[in-house]
Protein backbone atom coordinates (compact mmCIF):
# COMPACT_ATOMS: atom_id res chain seq x y z
CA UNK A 1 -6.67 -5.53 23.04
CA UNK A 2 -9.30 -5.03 20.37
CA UNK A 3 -11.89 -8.73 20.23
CA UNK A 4 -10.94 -9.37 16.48
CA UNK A 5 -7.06 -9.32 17.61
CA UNK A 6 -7.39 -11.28 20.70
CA UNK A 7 -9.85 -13.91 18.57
CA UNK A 8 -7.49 -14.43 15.93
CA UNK A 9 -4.48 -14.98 18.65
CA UNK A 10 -6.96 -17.35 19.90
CA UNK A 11 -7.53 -19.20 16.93
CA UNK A 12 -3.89 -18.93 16.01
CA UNK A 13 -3.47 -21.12 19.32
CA UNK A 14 -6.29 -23.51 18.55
CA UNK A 15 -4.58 -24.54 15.25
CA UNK A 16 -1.44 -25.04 16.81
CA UNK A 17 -2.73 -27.13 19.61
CA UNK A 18 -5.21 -29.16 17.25
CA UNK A 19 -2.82 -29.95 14.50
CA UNK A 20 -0.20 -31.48 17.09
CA UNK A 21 -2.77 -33.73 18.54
CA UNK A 22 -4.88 -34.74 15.97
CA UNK A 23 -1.99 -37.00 14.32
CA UNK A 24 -2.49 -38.53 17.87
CA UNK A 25 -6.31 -39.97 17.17
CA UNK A 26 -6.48 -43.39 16.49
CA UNK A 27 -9.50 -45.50 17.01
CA UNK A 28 -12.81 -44.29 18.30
CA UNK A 29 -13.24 -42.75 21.78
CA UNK A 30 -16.82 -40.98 22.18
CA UNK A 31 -17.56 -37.72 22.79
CA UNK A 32 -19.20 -38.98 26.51
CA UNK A 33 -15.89 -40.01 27.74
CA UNK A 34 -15.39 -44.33 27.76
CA UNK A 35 -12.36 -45.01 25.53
CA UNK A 36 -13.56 -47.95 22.83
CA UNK A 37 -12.01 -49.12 20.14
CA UNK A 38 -13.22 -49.07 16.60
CA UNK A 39 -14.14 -47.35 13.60
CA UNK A 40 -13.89 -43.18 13.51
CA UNK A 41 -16.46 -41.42 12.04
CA UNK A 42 -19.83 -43.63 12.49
CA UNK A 43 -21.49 -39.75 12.06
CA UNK A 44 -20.21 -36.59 12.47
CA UNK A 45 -18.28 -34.42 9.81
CA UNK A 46 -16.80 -35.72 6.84
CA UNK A 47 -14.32 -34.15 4.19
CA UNK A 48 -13.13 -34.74 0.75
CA UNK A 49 -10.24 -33.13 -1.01
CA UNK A 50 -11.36 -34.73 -4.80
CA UNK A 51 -14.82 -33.65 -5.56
CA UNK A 52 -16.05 -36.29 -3.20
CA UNK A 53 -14.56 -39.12 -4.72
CA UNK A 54 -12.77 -40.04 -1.28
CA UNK A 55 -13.85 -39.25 2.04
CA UNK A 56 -12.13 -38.48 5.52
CA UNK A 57 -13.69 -38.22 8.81
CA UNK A 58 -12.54 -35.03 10.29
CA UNK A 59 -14.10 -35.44 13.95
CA UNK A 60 -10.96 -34.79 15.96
CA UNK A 61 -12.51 -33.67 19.56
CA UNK A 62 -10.53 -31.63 22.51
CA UNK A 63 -12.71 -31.88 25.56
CA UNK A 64 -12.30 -29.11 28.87
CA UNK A 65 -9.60 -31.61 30.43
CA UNK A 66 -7.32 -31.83 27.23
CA UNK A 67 -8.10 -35.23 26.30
CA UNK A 68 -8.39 -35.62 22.63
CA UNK A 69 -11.58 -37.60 21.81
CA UNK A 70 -13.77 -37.36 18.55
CA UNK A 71 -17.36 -36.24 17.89
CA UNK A 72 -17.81 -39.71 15.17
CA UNK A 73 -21.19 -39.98 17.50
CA UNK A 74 -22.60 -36.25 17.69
CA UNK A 75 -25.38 -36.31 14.88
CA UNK A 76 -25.32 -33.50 12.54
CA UNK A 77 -28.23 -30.82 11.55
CA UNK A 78 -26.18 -28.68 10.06
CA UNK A 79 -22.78 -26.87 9.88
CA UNK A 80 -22.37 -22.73 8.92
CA UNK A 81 -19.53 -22.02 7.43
CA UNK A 82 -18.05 -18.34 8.44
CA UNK A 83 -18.77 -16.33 5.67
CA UNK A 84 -15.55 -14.12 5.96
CA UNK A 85 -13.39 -17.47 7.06
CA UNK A 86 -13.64 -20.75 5.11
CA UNK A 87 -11.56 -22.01 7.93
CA UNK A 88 -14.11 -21.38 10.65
CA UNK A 89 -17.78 -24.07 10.93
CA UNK A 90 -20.12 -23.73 13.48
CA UNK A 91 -21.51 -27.53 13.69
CA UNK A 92 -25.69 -27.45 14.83
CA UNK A 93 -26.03 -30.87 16.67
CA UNK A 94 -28.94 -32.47 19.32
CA UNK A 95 -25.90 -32.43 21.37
CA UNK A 96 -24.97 -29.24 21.55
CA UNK A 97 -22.84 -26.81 19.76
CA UNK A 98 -19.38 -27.45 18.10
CA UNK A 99 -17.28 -24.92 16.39
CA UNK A 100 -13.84 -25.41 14.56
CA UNK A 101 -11.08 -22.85 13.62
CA UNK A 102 -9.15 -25.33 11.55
CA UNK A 103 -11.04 -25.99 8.31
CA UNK A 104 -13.30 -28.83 10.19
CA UNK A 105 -9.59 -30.54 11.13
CA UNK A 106 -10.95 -30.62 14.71
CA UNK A 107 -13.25 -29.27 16.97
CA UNK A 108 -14.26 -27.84 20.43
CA UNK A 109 -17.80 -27.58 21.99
CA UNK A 110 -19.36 -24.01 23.34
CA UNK A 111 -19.36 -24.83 27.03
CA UNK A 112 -22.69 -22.41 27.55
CA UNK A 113 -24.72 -24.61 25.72
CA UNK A 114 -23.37 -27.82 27.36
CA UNK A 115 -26.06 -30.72 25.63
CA UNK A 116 -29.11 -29.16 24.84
CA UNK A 117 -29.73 -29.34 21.28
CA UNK A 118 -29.76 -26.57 19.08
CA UNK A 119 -31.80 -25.69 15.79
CA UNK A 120 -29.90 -22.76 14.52
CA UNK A 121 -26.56 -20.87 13.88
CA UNK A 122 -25.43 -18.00 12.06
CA UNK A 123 -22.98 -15.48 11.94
CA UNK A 124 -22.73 -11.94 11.36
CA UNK A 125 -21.37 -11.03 7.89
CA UNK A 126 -20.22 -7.88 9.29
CA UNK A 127 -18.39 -8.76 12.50
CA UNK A 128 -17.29 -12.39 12.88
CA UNK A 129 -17.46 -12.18 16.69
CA UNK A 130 -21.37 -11.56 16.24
CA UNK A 131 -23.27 -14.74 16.77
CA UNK A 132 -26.74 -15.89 16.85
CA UNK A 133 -27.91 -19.34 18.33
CA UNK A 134 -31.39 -20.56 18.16
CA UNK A 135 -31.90 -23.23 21.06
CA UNK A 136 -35.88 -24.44 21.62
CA UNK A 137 -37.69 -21.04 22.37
CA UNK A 138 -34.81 -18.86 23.03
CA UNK A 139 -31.82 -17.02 20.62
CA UNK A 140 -28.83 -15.93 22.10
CA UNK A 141 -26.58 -13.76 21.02
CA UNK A 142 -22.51 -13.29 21.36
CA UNK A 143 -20.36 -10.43 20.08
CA UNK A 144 -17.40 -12.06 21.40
CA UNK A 145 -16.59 -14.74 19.77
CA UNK A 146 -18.31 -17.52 21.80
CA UNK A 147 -16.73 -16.21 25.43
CA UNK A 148 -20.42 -15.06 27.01
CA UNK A 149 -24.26 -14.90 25.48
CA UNK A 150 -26.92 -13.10 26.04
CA UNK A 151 -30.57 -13.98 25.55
CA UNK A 152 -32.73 -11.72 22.63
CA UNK A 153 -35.41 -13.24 22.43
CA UNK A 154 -37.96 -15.90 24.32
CA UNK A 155 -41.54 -17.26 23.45
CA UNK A 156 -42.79 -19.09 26.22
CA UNK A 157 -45.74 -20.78 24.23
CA UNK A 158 -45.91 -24.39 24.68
CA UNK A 159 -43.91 -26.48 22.22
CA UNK A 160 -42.31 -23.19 20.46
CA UNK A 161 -39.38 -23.43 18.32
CA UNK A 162 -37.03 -21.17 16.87
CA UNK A 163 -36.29 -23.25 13.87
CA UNK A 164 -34.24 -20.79 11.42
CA UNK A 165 -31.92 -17.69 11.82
CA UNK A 166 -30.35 -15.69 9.07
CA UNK A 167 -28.50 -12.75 8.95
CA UNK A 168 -28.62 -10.25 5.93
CA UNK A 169 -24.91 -9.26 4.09
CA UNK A 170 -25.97 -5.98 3.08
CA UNK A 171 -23.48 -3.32 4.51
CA UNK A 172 -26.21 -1.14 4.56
CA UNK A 173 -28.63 -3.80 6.35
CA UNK A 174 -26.15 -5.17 8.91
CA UNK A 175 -27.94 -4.90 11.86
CA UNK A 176 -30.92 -6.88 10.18
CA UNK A 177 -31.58 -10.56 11.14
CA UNK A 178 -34.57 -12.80 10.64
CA UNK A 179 -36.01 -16.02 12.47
CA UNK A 180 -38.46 -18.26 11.75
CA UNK A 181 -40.30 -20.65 14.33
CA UNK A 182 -42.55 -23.82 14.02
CA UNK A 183 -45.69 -22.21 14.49
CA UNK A 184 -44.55 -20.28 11.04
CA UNK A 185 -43.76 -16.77 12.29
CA UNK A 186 -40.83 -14.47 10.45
CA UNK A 187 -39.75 -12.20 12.83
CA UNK A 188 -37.24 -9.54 11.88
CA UNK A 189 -34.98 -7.49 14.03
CA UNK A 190 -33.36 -4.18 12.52
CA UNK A 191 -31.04 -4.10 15.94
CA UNK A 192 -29.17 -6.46 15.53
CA UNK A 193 -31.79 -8.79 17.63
CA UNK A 194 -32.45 -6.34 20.79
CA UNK A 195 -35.73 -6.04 19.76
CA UNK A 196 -38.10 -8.33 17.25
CA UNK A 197 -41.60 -7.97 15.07
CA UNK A 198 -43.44 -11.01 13.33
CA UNK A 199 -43.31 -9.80 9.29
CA UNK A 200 -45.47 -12.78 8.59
CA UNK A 201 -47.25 -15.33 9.76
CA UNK A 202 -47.80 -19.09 7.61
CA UNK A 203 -49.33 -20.87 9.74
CA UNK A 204 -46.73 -24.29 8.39
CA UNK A 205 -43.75 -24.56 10.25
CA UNK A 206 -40.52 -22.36 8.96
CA UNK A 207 -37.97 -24.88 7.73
CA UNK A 208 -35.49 -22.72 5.73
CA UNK A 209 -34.94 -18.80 5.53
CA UNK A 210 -32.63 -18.23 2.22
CA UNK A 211 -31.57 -14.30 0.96
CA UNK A 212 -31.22 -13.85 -2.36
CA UNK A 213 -27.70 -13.97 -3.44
CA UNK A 214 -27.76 -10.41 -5.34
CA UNK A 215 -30.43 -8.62 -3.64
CA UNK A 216 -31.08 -9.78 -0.22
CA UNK A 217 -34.66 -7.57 0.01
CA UNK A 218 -35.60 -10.58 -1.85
CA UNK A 219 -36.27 -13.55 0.58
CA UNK A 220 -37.11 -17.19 -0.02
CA UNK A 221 -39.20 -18.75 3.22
CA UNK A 222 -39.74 -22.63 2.54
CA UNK A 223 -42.53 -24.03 5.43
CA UNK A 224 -42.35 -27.81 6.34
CA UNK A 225 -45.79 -28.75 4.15
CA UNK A 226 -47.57 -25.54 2.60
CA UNK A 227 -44.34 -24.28 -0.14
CA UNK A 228 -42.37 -21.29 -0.62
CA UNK A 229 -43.25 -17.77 0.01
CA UNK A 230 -41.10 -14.93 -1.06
CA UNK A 231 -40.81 -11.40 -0.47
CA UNK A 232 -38.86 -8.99 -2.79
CA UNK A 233 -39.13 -6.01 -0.49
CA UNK A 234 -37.68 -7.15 3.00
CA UNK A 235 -41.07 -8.76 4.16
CA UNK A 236 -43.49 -5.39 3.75
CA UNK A 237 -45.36 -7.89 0.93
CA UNK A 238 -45.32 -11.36 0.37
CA UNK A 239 -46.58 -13.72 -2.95
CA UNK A 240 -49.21 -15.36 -1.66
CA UNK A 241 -50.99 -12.27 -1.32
CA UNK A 242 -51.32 -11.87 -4.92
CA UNK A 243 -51.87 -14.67 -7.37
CA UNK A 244 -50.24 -13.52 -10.17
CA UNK A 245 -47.08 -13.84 -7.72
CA UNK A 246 -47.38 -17.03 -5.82
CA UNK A 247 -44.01 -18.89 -6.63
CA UNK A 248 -46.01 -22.37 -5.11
CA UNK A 249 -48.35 -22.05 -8.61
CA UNK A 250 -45.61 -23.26 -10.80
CA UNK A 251 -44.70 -26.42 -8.34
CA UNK A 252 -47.99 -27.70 -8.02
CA UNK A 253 -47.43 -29.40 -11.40
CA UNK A 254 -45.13 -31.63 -9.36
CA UNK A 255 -47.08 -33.94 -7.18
CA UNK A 256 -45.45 -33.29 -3.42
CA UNK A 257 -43.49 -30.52 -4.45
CA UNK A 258 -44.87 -28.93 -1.44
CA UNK A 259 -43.00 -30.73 0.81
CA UNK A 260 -40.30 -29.16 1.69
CA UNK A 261 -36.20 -31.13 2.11
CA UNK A 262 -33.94 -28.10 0.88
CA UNK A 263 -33.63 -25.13 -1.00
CA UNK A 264 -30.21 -23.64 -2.31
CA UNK A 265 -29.31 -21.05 -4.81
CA UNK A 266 -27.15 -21.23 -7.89
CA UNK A 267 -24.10 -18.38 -7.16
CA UNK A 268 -23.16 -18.37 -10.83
CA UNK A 269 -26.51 -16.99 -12.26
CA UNK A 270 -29.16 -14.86 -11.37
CA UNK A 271 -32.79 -15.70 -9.64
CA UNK A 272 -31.89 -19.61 -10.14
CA UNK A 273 -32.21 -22.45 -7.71
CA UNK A 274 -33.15 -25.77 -7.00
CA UNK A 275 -35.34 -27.70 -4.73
CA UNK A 276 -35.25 -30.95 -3.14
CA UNK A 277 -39.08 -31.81 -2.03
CA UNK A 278 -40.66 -34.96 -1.63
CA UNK A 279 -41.33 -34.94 -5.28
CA UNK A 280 -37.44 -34.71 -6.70
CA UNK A 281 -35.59 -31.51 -7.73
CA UNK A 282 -36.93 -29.06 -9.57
CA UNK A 283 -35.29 -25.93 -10.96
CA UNK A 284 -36.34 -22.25 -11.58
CA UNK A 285 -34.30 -19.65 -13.75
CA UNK A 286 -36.77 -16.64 -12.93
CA UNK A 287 -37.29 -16.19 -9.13
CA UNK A 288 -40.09 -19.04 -8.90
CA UNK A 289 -42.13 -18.08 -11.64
CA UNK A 290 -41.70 -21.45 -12.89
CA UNK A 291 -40.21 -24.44 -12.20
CA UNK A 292 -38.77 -27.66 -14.31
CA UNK A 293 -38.09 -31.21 -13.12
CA UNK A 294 -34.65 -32.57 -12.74
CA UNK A 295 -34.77 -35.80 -14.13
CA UNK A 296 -32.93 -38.29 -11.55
CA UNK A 297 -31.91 -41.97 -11.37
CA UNK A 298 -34.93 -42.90 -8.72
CA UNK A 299 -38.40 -42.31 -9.80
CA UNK A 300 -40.14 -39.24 -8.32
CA UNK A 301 -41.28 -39.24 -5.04
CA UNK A 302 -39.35 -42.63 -4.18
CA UNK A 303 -36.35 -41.09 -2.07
CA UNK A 304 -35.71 -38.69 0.55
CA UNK A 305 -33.01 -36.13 0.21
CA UNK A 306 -31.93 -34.55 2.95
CA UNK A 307 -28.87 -32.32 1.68
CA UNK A 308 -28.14 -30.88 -1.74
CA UNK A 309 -25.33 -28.11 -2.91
CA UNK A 310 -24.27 -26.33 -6.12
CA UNK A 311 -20.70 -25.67 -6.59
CA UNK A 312 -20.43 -22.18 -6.15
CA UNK A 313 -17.94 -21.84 -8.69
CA UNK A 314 -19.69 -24.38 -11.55
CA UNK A 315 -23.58 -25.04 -11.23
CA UNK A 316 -23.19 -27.80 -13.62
CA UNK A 317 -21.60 -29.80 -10.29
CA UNK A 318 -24.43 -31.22 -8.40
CA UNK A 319 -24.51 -33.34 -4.98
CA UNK A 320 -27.04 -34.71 -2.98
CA UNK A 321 -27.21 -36.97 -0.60
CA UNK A 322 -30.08 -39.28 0.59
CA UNK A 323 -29.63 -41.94 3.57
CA UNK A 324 -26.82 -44.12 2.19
CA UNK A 325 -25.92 -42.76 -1.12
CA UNK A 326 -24.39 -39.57 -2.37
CA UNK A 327 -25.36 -38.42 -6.13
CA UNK A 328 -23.75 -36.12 -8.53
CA UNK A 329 -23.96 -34.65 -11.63
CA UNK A 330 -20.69 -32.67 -13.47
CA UNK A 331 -23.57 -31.88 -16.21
CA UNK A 332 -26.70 -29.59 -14.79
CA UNK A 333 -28.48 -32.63 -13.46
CA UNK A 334 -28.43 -34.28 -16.57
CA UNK A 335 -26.70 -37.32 -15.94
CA UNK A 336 -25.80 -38.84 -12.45
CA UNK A 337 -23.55 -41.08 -10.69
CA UNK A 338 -23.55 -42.30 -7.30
CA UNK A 339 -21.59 -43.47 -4.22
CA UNK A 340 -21.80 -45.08 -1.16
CA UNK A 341 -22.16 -42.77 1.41
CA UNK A 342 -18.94 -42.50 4.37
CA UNK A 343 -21.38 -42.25 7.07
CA UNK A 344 -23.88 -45.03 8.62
CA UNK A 345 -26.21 -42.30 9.05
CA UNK A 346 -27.89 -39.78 6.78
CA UNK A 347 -26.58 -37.73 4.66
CA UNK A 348 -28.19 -34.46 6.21
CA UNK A 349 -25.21 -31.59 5.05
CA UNK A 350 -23.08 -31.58 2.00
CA UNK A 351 -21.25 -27.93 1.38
CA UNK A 352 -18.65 -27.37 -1.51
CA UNK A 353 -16.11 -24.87 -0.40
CA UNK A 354 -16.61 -21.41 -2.35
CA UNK A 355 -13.55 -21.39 -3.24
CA UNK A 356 -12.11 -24.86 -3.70
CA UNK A 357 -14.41 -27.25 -5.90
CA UNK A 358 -12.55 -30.06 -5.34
CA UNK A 359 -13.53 -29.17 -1.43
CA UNK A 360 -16.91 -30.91 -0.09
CA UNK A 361 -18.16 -31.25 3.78
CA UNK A 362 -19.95 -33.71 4.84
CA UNK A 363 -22.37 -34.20 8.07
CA UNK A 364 -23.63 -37.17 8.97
CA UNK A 365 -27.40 -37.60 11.59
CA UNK A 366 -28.40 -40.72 12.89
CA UNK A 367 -31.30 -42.34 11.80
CA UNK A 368 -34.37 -42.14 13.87
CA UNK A 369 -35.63 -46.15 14.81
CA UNK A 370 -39.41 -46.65 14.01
């Protein structure tokens, strides 16, 4: 039976199973086994059907014995949505890997994994069943849908991280993916990740890899401290080689624009984005040539953001989401209004479905005692 076929029987199965029992979960029972009573959803995933007016905690949990639990204490990084099923999330956690068939309605863990924490996920765009995992130094691979993994890559340098993975959607580039580590390496594989070569080297840890929307030779690399760097030629030359082309020019009107939250793309328009950095948001309508501030409530460099997403579908929607508040704008960043956030830890993912605006996920991470 062809993978794709026996995956989507799978699935099929999954849904099934998970939408009988999840009417079942009431209370909180944590992921590490000790029923206890209380409130779902302390952290974990979170999902609103009205533009994030309301919020439901969507943390339903089947462990390898059948007992339905809930992963309200698993602390999110991140969560990839399937770009060829809306229905499908791969959930990045410090406690392991999570992946859901059923629109984030529940979820199972990737056994292989067990409860070391991973930095990365990201699927193919040309085979679903392809699947890259960054975890410390290592990335693994699956072209099976989750069943077995092989190891691509491994640095054995003290303290090395894979930090990023992306893939590139280009039918014609499909077996490229990239990676980027905490020492500040891009590596690139054209083979589909058999075999690797550091592109460039920026000596500030990698914290986000993003491919242009219309032309993915064109890549945005945003380090932890030290900017954005960007390529327009698949990482043969980069802007900070040449002055006239160094996208981190325009920010350093912003004081701590440097440093580095998040970075996402507007899908409506060409060669526009915004960035949340320790200064605000700022915008850019021309690639990083230049940048203007996004006036918010707080004065600059007085919060943290740690997520931020553009409807897909109408840039004018805004959200971000800082550690107990979510804000939006329905104007461009214009105007704002804000809510208390559903989690008691940080807001550290917000996605609005592509297709759906009325769709937002939500991930909640704990917050680190000092």
């Amino acid at each position: 039976m062809p993978k794709e076929k026996s995956a989507l029987i799978q699935r099929f199965f999954l849904l099934f199973v998970f939408s009988a029992l999840a009417v079942l979960l009431v209370g909180c029972i944590t992921i590490k086994g000790t029923p206890q009573m209380g409130p779902v959803g302390v952290l974990g995933v979170y999902k609103s059907g009205d533009a994030g007016n309301s919020w439901l905690a969507k943390n339903a949990f089947l462990n390898v014995e059948g007992k339905l639990l809930n992963i309200s204490d698993v602390s999110v990084k991140t969560i990839i949505m399937d770009p060829s099923d809306r229905q499908t999330f791969y959930l990045v956690s410090e406690q392991g890997l999570f992946y859901s068939y059923t629109g984030a309605e529940s979820w199972q863990r990737v056994d292989y994994f067990q409860n070391n924490p991973i930095n990365d996920v990201v699927v193919d765009y040309s085979d679903k069943c392809n699947i890259f995992v960054a975890v410390g130094n290592s990335i693994y691979k699956s072209t099976d849908c989750l069943r077995t993994w092989q190891k691509v890559y491994l640095d054995s340098r003290p303290n090395f991280q894979i930090t990023q993975l992306r893939t590139d959607k280009y039918p014609k580039n499909k077996n490229i993916v990239y990676a980027g580590t905490n020492t500040g390496d891009i590596l690139k594989s054209s083979d589909y990740g058999q075999t690797w070569k550091t592109i460039k080297s920026l000596q500030n840890s990698v914290s986000q890899i993003l491919l242009d929307k219309d032309d993915t030779r064109i890549i945005y690399v945003a380090t932890e401290s030290a900017g954005l760097f960007k390529t327009i030629d698949g990482g043969n030359t980069w802007s900070d080689a040449n002055v006239g082309m160094d996208i981190n020019q325009g920010l350093n009107q912003f004081p701590d624009a440097r440093t580095f939250f998040f970075l996402v793309q507007d899908m409506t328009a060409k060669n526009t984005l915004i960035l949340a950095s320790r200064y605000g948001l700022t915008r850019t309508t021309d690639g990083g040539a230049s940048w203007n501030a996004i006036k918010l409530i707080t004065p600059e460099r007085s919060a943290n953001i740690y997520s931020l997403a553009i409807d897909p579908k109408n840039s004018k929607n805004i959200y971000y989401g800082t550690e107990t508040i979510i804000y939006k704008s329905i104007d461009g960043g214009v105007n704002w209004s804000t809510q208390q956030a559903p989690t008691s830890g940080l807001v550290k993912f917000l996605l609005v479905d592509p297709q759906d605006s009325k769709i937002i996920y939500l991930g909640g991470k704990a917050i680190k005692k000092q």
